[in-house]
Protein backbone atom coordinates (compact mmCIF):
# COMPACT_ATOMS: atom_id res chain seq x y z
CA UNK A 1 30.98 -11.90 2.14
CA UNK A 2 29.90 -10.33 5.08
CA UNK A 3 27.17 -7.74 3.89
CA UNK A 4 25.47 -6.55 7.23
CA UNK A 5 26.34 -3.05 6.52
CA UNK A 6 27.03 -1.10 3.03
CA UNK A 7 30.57 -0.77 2.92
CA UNK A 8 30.34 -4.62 3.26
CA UNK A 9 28.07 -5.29 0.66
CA UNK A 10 29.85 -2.90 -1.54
CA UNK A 11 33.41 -2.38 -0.54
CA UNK A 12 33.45 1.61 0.17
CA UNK A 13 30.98 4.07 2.30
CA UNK A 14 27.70 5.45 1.88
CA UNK A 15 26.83 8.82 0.51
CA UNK A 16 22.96 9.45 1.26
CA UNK A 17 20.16 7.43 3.36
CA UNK A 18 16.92 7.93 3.48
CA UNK A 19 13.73 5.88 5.01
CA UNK A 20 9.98 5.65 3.84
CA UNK A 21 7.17 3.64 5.90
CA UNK A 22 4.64 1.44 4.69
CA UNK A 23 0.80 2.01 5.01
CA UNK A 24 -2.31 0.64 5.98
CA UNK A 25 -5.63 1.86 4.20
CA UNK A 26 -8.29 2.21 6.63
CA UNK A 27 -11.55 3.35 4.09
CA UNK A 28 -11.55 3.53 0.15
CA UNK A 29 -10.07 0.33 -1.13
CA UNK A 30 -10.20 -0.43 -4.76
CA UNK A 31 -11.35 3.11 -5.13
CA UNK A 32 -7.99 5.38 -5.93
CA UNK A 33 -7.63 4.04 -9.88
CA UNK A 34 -10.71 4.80 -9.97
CA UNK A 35 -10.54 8.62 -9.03
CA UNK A 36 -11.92 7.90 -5.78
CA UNK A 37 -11.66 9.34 -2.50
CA UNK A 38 -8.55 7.05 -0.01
CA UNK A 39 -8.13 7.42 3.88
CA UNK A 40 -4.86 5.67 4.68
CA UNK A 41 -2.23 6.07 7.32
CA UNK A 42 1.39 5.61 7.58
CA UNK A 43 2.86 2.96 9.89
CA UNK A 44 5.68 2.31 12.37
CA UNK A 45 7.33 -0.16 10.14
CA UNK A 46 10.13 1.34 7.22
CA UNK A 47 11.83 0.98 4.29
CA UNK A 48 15.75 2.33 4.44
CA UNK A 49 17.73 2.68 1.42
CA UNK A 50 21.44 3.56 1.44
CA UNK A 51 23.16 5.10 -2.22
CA UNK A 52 26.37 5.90 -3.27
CA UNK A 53 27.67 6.42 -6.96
CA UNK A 54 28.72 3.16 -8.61
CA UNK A 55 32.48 2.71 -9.08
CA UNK A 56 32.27 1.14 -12.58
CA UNK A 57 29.26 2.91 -14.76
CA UNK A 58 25.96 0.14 -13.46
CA UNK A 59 23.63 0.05 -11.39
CA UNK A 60 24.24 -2.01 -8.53
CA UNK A 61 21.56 -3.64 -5.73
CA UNK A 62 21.14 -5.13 -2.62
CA UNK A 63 18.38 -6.04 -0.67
CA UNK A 64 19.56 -7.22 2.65
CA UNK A 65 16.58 -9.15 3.67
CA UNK A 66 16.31 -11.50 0.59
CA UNK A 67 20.41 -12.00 0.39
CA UNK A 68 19.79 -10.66 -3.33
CA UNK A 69 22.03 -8.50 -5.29
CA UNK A 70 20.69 -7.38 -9.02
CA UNK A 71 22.19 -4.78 -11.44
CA UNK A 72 21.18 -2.80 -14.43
CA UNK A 73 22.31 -0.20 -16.65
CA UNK A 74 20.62 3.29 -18.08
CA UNK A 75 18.34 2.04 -20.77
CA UNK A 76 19.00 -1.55 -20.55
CA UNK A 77 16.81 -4.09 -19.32
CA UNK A 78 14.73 -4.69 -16.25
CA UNK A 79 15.62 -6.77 -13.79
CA UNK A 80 13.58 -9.20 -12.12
CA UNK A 81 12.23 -8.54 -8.51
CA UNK A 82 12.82 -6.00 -6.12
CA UNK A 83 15.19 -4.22 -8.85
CA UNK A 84 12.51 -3.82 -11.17
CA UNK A 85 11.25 -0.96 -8.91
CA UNK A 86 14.86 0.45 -8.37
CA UNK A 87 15.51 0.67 -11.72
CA UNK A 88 11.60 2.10 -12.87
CA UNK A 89 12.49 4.82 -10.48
CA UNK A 90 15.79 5.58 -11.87
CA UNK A 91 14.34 5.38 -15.65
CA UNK A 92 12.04 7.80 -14.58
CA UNK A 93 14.70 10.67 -12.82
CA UNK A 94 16.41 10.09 -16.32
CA UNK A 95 13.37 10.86 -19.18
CA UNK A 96 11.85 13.68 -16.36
CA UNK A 97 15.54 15.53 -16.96
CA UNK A 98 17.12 14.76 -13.92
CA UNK A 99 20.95 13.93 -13.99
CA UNK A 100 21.92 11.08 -11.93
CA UNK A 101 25.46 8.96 -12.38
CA UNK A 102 24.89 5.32 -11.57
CA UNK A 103 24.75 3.75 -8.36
CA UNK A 104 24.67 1.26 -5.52
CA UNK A 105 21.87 0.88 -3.65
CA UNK A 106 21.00 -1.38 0.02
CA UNK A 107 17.72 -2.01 0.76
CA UNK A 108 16.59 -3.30 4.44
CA UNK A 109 12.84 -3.19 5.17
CA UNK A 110 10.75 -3.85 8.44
CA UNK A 111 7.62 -3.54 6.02
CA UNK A 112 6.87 -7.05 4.99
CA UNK A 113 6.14 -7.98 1.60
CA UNK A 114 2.86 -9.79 0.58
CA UNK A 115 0.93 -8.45 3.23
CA UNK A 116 -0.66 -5.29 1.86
CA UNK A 117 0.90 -2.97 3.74
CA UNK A 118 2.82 -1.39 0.42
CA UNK A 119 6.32 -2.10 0.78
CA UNK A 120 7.00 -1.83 -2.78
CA UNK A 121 5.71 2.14 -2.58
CA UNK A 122 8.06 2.37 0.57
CA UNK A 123 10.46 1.33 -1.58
CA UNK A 124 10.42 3.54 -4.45
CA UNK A 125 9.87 5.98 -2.33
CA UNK A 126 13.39 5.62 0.37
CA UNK A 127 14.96 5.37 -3.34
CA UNK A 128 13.80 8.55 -4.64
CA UNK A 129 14.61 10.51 -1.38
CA UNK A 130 17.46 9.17 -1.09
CA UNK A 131 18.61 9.76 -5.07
CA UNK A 132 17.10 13.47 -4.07
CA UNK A 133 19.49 13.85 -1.18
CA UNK A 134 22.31 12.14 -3.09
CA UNK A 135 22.28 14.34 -6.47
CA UNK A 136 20.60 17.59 -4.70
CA UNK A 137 17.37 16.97 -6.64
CA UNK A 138 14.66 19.79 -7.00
CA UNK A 139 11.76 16.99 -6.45
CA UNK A 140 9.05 17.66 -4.16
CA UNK A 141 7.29 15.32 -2.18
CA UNK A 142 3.65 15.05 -4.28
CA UNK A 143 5.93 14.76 -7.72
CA UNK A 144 8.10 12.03 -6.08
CA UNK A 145 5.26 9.92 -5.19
CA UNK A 146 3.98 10.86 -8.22
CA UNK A 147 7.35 9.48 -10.31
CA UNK A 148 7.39 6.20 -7.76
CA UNK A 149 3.73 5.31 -8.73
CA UNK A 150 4.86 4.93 -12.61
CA UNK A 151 7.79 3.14 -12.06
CA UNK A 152 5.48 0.51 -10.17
CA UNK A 153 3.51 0.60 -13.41
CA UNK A 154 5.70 0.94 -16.14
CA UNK A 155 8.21 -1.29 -14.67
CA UNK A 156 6.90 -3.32 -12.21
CA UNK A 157 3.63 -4.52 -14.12
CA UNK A 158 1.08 -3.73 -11.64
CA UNK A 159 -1.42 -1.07 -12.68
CA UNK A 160 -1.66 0.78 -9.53
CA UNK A 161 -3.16 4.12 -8.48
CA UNK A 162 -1.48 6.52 -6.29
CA UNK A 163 -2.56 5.83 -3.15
CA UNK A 164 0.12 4.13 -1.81
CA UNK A 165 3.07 6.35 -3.09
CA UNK A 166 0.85 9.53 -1.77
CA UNK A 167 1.07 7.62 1.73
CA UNK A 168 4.55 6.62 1.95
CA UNK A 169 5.49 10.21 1.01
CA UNK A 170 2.80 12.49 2.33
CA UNK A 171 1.37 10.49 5.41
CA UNK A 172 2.19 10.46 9.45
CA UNK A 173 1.53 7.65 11.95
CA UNK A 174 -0.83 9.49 14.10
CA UNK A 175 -2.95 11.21 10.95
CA UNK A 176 -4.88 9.78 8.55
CA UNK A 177 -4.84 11.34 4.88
CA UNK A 178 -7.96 11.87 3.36
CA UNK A 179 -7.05 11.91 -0.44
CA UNK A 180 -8.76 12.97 -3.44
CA UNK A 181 -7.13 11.03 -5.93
CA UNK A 182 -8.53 12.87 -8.97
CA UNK A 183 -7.28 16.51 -8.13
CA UNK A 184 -4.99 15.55 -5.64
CA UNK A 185 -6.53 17.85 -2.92
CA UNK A 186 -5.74 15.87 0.78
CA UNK A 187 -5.76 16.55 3.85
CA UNK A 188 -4.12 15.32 7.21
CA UNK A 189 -7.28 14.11 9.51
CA UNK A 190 -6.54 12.72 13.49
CA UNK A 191 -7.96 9.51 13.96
CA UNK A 192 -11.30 9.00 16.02
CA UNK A 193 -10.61 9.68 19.86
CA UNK A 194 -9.80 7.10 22.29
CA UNK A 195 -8.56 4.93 18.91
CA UNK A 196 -5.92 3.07 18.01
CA UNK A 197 -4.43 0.82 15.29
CA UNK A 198 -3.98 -3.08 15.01
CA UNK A 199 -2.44 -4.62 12.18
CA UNK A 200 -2.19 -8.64 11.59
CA UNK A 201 -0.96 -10.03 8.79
CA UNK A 202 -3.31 -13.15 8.28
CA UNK A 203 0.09 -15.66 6.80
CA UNK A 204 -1.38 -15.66 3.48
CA UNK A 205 0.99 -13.61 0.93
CA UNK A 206 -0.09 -12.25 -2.05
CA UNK A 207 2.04 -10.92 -5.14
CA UNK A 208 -0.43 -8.34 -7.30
CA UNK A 209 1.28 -8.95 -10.25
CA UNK A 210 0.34 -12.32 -10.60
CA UNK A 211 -3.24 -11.88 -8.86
CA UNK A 212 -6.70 -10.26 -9.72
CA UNK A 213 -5.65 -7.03 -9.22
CA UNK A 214 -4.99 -5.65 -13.01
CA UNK A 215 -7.97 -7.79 -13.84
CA UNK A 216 -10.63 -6.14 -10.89
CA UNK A 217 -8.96 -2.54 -12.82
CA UNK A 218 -9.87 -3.50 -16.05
CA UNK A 219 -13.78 -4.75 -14.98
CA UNK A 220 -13.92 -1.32 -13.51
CA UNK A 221 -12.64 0.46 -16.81
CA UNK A 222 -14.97 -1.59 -18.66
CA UNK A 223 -17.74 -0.51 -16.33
CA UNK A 224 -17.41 2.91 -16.54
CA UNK A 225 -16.82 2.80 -20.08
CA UNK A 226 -20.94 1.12 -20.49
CA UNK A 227 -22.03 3.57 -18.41
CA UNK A 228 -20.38 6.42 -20.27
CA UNK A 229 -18.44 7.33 -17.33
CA UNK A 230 -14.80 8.66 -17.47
CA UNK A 231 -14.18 6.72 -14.11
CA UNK A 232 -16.86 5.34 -11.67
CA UNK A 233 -16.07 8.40 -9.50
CA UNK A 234 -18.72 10.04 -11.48
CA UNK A 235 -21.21 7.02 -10.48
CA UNK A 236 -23.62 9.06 -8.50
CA UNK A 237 -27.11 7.20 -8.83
CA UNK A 238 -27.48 3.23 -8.02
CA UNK A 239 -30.37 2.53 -10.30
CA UNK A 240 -27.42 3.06 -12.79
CA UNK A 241 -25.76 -0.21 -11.77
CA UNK A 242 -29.05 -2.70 -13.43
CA UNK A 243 -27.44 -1.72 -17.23
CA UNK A 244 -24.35 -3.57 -16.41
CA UNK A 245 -23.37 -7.06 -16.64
CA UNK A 246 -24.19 -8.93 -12.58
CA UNK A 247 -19.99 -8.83 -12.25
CA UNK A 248 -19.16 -5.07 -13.41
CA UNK A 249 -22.12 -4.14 -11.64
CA UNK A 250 -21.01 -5.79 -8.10
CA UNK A 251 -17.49 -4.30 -8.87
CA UNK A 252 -19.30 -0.67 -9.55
CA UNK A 253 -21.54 -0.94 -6.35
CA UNK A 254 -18.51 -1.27 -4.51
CA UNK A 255 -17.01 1.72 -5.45
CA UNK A 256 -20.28 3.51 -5.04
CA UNK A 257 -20.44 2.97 -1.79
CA UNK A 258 -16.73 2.63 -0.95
CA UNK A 259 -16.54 6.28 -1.99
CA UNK A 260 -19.49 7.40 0.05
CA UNK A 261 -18.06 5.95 2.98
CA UNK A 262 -15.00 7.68 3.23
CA UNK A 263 -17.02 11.01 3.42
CA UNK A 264 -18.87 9.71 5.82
CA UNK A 265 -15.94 8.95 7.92
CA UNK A 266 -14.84 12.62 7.67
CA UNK A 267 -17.98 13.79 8.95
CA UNK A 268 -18.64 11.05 12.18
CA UNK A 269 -15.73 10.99 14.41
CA UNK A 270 -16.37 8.82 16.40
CA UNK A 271 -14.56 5.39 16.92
CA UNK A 272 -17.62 3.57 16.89
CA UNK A 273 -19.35 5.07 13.69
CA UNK A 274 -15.72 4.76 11.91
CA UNK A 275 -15.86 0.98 12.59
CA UNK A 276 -19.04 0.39 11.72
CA UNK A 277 -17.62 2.02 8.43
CA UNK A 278 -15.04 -0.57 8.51
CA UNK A 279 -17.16 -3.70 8.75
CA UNK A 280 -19.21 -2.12 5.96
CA UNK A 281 -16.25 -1.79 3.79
CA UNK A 282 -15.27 -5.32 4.30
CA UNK A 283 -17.98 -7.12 3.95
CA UNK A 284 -18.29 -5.20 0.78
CA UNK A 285 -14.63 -6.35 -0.66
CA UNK A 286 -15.91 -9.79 -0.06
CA UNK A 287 -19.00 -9.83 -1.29
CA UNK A 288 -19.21 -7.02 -4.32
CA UNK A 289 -15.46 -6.81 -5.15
CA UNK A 290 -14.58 -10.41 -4.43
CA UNK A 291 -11.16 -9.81 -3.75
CA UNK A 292 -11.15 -11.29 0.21
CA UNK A 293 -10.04 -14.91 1.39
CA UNK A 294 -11.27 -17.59 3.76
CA UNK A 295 -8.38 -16.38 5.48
CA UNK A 296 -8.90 -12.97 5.65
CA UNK A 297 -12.78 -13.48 6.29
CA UNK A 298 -12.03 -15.70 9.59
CA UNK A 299 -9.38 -12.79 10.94
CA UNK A 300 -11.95 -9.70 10.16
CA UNK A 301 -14.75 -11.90 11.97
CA UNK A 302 -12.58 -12.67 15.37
CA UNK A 303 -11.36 -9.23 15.71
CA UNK A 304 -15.14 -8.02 15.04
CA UNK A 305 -16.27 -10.38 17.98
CA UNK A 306 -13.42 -8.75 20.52
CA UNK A 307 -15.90 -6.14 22.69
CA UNK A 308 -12.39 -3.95 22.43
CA UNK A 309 -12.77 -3.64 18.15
CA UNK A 310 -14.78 -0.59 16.74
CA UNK A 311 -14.69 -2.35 12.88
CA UNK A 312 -12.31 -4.44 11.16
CA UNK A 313 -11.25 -5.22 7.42
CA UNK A 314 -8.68 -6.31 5.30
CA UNK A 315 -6.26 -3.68 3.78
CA UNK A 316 -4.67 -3.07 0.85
CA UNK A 317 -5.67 -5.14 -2.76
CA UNK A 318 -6.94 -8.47 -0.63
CA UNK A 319 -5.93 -11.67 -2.12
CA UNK A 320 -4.29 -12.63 0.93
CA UNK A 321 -2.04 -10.50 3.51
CA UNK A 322 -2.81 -8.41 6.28
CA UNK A 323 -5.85 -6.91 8.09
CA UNK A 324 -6.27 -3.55 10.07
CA UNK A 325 -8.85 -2.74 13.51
CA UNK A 326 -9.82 0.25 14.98
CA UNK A 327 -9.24 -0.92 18.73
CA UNK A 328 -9.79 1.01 22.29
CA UNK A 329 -6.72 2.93 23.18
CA UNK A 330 -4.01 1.12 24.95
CA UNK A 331 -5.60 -2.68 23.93
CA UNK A 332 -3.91 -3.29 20.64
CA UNK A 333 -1.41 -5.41 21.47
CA UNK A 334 -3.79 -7.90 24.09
CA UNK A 335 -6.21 -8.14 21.74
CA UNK A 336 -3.85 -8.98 18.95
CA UNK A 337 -2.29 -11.80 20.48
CA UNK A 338 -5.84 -13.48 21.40
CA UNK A 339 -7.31 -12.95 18.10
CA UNK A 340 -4.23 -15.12 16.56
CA UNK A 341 -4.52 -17.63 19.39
CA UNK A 342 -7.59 -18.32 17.95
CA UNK A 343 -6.79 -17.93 14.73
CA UNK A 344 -4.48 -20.69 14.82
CA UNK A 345 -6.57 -22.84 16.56
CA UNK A 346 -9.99 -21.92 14.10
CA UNK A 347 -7.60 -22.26 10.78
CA UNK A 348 -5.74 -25.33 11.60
CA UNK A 349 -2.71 -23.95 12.70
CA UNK A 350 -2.69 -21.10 10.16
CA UNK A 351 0.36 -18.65 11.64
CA UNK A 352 -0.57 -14.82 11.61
CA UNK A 353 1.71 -12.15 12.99
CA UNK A 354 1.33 -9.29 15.12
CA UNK A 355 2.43 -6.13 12.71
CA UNK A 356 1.12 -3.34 14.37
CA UNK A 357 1.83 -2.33 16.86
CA UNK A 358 5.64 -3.48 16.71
């Protein structure tokens, strides 16, 4: 069957679209389940999902991209993959009072998956806007990213925060948002003058369900919970960190200082001093939070050596996937295709891929 278009895939027309991009995370990683402050940014690349009601009482699915098709029905169980996150979200609309009839859904994606750059809250999100659209839903913006971050974790498995919902919902391509993730309070913030953004994605995927990422959540529970701290958000005083265990305490330090950096970034606009940040924050996901790769490490250091790079880091969880620069306006693209020339050559033909900018 020819299913390069919805009325293909599913035999009769579309009713409601809607689109949601992925992110990159520039400063606070690690730091929004724990109540921490976040500074990502929306990017170019999107998530489109097409509805319609279902002509026979399920839940129907498509993703274009991996030729799969899924269903489900209200109540029943959850399907494996990218359904699992269709369906969370439509669980959700159903217990939070919403009425919905079943549907088809077609999911194609620019965002790439396993590179950190949150394609599964692009996702959720394109769903629930376009469910919103569909049904004439009263949902705001902050309560749909709010409903597509507990679908991730009540159906999905992965323990997230709400970073990157808040993004994919809230979040522009030419403004960072600085989040609090405890009360919520953000703010839209222009990124440092004569700046621009370079994404690679280092060839390395990672899938957090199956990696360290519930596990670095529950260290930092356990952390806070020795210190008698609701969250390490209320960590205020380093000397603090020599009552924990040498792990918890490297995973607390991080946070720390993760936190104090995003102020910081708020308060020194320029490219340089926001770099510097950057460097900061990735040597301390390798070293404190342990969640980099050999990878990862090589990309951050050749796009650190390129006179044209303010700072460097990996973004998102780590554990493989992509990596973001602040670069000199209008340089981006140059310097992305040396730094994977080299790349290839320094990793033994490793293959990375220019992401940003498209």
């Amino acid at each position: 069957m020819d299913e390069t278009s919805f009325e293909n895939t599913f035999g009769f027309a579309v009713q409601a679209a809607a689109s949601a991009p992925g992110r990159v995370n520039l400063l606070g990683e690690h730091t929004d389940y724990n109540d921490g402050f976040v500074l990502p940014i929306a990017i170019p690349l999107e998530t489109r999902v097409e509805v319609a009601r279902s002509y026979d009482g399920l839940n129907h699915y498509y993703a274009s991209e991996l030729r799969e098709r899924a269903w489900s029905e209200a109540g029943g169980a959850v399907p494996s993959g990218f359904a699992a996150y269709l369906h969370g979200c439509l669980a959700l609309l159903r217990v939070s009072g919403y009425h919905c009839d079943p549907v088809c859904a077609r999911v194609s994606s620019k965002v790439p998956m396993g590179s950190g750059l949150s394609s599964s809250a692009a996702l959720e999100v394109a769903f629930l806007r376009a469910m919103r659209t569909l049904f004439g839903l009263d949902l705001d913006d902050l309560s749909l990213a709010l409903m597509a971050q507990q679908a991730e974790v009540r159906y999905a498995g992965v323990n997230c925060g709400i970073m990157d919902q808040m993004a994919s919902s809230l979040a522009d391509t030419t403004h960072m948002l600085f989040l609090d993730t405890r009360s919520l309070e953000r703010k839209l913030v222009p990124l440092p003058r004569n700046s621009e953004l370079l994404v690679l994605d280092s060839g390395v995927p990672r899938r957090l369900g199956e990696s360290r990422y519930n596990l670095r959540r529950q260290e930092c529970e356990e952390a806070a919970r020795l210190l008698g701290l609701a969250s390490l958000r209320d960590l205020d005083n380093p000397t603090e960190l020599s009552r924990l265990p040498r792990d918890l305490a490297r995973r607390a330090r991080h946070v720390l200082k993760e936190n104090e950096r995003v102020l910081q970034a708020l308060v020194a606009p320029h490219a340089c001093q926001f770099g510097e940040l950057m460097n900061e924050s990735h040597r301390s996901l390798k070293e404190d939070f342990d969640v980099s790769t050999p990878e990862l490490d090589l990309l951050v250091s050749l796009l650190q050596q390129q006179v044209e790079v303010f700072g460097a880091r990996l973004t998102g969880a780590g554990f493989g996937g992509a990596c973001v620069a602040l670069v000199r306006t209008g340089t981006a693209r140059a310097v992305g295709e040396r730094v994977l020339a080299l790349y290839q050559d320094q990793d033994q033909g490793q293959q990375g891929t220019l992401l940003v900018p498209q």
